[in-house]
Protein backbone atom coordinates (compact mmCIF):
# COMPACT_ATOMS: atom_id res chain seq x y z
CA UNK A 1 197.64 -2.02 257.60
CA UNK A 2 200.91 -0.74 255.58
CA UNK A 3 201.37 -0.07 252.07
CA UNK A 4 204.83 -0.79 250.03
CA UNK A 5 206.04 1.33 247.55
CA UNK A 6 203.63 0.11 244.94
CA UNK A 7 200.46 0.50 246.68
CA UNK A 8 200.14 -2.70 247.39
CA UNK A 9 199.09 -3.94 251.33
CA UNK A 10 201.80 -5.29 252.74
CA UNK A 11 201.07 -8.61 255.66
CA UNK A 12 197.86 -9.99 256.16
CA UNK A 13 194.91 -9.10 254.57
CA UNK A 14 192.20 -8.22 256.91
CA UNK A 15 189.92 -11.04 255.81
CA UNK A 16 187.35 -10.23 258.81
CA UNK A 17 187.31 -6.32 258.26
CA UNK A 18 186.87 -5.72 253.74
CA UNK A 19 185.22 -2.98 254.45
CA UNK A 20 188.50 -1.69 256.22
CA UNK A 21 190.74 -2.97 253.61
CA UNK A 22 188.76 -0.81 251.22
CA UNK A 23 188.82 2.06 253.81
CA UNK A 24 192.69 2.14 253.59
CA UNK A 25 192.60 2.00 250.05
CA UNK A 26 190.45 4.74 250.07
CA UNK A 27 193.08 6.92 252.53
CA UNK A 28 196.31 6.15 250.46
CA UNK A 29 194.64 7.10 247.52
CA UNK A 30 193.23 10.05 248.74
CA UNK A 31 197.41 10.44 249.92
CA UNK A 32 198.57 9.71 246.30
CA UNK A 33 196.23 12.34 244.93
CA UNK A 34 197.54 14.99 247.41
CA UNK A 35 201.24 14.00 246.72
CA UNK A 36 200.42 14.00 243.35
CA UNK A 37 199.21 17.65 242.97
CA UNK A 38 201.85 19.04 245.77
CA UNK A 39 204.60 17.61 243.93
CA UNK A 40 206.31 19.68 240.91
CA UNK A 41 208.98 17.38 240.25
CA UNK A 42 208.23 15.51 236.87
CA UNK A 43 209.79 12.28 238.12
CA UNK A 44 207.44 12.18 240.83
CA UNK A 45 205.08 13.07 239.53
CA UNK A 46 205.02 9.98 237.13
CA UNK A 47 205.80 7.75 240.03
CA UNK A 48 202.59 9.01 241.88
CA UNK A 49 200.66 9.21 238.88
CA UNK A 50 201.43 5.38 238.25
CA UNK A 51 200.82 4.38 241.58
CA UNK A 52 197.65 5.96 241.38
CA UNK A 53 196.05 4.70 238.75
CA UNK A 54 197.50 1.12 239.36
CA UNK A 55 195.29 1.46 243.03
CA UNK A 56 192.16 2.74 241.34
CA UNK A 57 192.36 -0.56 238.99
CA UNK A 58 192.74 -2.70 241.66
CA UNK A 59 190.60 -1.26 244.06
CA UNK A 60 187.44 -1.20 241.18
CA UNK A 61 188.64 -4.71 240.53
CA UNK A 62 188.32 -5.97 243.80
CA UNK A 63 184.71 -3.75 244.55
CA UNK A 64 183.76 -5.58 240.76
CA UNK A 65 184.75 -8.82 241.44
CA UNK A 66 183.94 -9.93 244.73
CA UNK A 67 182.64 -6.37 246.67
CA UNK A 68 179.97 -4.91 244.58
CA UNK A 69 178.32 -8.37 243.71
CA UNK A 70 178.53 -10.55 247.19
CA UNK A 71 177.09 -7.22 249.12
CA UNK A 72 174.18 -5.89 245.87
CA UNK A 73 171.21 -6.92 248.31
CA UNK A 74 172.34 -4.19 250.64
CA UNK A 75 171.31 -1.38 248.01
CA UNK A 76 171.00 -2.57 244.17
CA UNK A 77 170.68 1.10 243.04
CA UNK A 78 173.26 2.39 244.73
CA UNK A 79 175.99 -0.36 243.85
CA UNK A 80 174.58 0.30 240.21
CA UNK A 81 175.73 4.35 240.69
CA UNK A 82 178.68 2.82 242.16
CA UNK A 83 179.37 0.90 239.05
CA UNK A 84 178.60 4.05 236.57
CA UNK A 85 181.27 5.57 238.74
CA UNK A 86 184.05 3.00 238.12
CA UNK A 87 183.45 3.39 234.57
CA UNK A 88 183.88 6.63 234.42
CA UNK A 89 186.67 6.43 236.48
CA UNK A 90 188.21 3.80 233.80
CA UNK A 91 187.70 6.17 231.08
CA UNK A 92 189.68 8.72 232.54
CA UNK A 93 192.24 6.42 233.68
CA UNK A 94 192.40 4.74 229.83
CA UNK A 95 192.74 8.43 228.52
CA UNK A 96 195.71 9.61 231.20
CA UNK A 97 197.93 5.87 231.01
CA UNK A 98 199.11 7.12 227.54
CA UNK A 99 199.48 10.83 228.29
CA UNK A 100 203.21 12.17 229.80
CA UNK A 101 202.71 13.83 232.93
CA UNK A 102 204.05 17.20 231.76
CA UNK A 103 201.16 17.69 229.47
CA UNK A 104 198.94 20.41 230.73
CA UNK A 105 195.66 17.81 229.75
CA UNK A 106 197.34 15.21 232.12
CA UNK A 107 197.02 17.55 235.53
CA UNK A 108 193.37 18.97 234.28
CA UNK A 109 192.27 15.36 233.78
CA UNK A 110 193.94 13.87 237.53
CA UNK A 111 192.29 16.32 238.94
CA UNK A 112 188.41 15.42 237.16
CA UNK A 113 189.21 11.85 238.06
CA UNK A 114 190.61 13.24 241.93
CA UNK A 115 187.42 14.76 242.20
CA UNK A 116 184.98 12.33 240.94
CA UNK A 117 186.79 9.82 243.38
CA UNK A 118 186.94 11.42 246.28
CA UNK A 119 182.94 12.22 245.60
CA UNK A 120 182.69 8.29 245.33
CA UNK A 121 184.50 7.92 248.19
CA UNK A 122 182.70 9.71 250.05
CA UNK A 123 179.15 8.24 248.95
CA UNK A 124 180.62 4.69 249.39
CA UNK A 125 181.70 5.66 253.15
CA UNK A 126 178.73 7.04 254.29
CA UNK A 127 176.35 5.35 252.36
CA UNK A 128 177.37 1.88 251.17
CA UNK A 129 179.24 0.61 253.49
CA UNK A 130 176.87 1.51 256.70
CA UNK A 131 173.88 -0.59 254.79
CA UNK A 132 176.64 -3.26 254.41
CA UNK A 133 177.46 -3.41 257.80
CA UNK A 134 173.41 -3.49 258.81
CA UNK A 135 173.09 -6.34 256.23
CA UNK A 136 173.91 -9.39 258.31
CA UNK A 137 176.38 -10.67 255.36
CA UNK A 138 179.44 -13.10 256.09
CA UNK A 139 181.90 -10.11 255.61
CA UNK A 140 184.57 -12.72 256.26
CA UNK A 141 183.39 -15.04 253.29
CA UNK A 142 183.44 -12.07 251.41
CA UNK A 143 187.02 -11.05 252.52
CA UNK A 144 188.38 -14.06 251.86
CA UNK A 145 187.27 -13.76 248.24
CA UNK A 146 188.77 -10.35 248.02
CA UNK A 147 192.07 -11.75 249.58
CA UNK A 148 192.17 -14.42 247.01
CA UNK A 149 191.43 -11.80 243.87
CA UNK A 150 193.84 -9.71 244.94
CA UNK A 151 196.78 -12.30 245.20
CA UNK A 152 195.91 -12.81 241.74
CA UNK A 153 196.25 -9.46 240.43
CA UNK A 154 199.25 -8.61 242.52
CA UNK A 155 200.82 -11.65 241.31
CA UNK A 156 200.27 -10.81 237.61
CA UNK A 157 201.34 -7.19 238.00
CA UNK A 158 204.62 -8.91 238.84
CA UNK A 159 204.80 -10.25 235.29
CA UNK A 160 204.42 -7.37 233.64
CA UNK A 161 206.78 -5.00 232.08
CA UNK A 162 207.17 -1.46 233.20
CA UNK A 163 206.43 0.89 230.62
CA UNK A 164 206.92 5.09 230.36
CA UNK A 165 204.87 7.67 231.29
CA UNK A 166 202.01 7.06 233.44
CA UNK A 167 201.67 3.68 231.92
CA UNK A 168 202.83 0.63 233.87
């Protein structure tokens, strides 16, 4: 499945295989991250920075609206911790959008939320999505739904200005 320039997956989403659409999310963020902290150009810095937060707010989105809830029988508790996550994962991303990427607060923060991510990723991977796949749910029903959400917030990204900094 590719990715444009935005983050955004580009063709068909993989209606039959969510869990694999969240997968890949979970890879190019992981990719952002790492281009993020290689890179020492301010520029692209900001770019990555963007992109990243814009696929964290997506991705949570599309776990929140459709993910987490269709798929809760699986493990209540842990989509609850999964939840906690995301919202401390929106913290940190409300507290960087504003920042400027050449603050020294900006790179301390990315890397708390890097961290904390990756450590969700990594729970989600080997412990959500296993119990999902045991479940016996209609993951097609439910990646319709996540198709449908995230033609939605793709197509009101696309009316929204660009701002500076990390904002966008």
């Amino acid at each position: 499945m590719n990715k444009d320039a935005n983050g955004f997956r580009r063709g068909e989403f993989p209606t039959d295989a969510p869990i694999e659409a969240l997968k890949t999310d979970h890879r190019f963020v992981k990719e952002l991250f790492d281009r993020y902290f290689a890179t020492r150009d301010e520029d692209g810095k900001r770019e990555t920075g963007r992109h990243v937060l814009l696929l964290l707010e997506m991705h949570t989105s599309l776990e929140e609206g459709v993910f987490y809830p269709r798929v809760r029988d699986a493990d209540p508790r842990l989509i609850d911790h999964c939840e906690e996550d995301h919202e401390e994962a929106r913290q940190m991303i409300d507290r960087l959008k504003p920042m400027d990427e050449s603050d020294p607060q900006a790179e301390q923060l990315f890397r708390q939320l890097a961290d904390m991510v990756l450590l969700h990723v990594e729970q989600e991977e080997t412990n959500l999505f296993p119990k999902v796949e045991q479940a016996g749910l209609d993951l097609s029903a439910i990646g319709m739904e996540m198709q449908a959400l995230q033609t939605r917030m793709i197509a009101d990204r696309l009316q929204k200005p660009t701002a500076p900094g990390l904002r966008q």
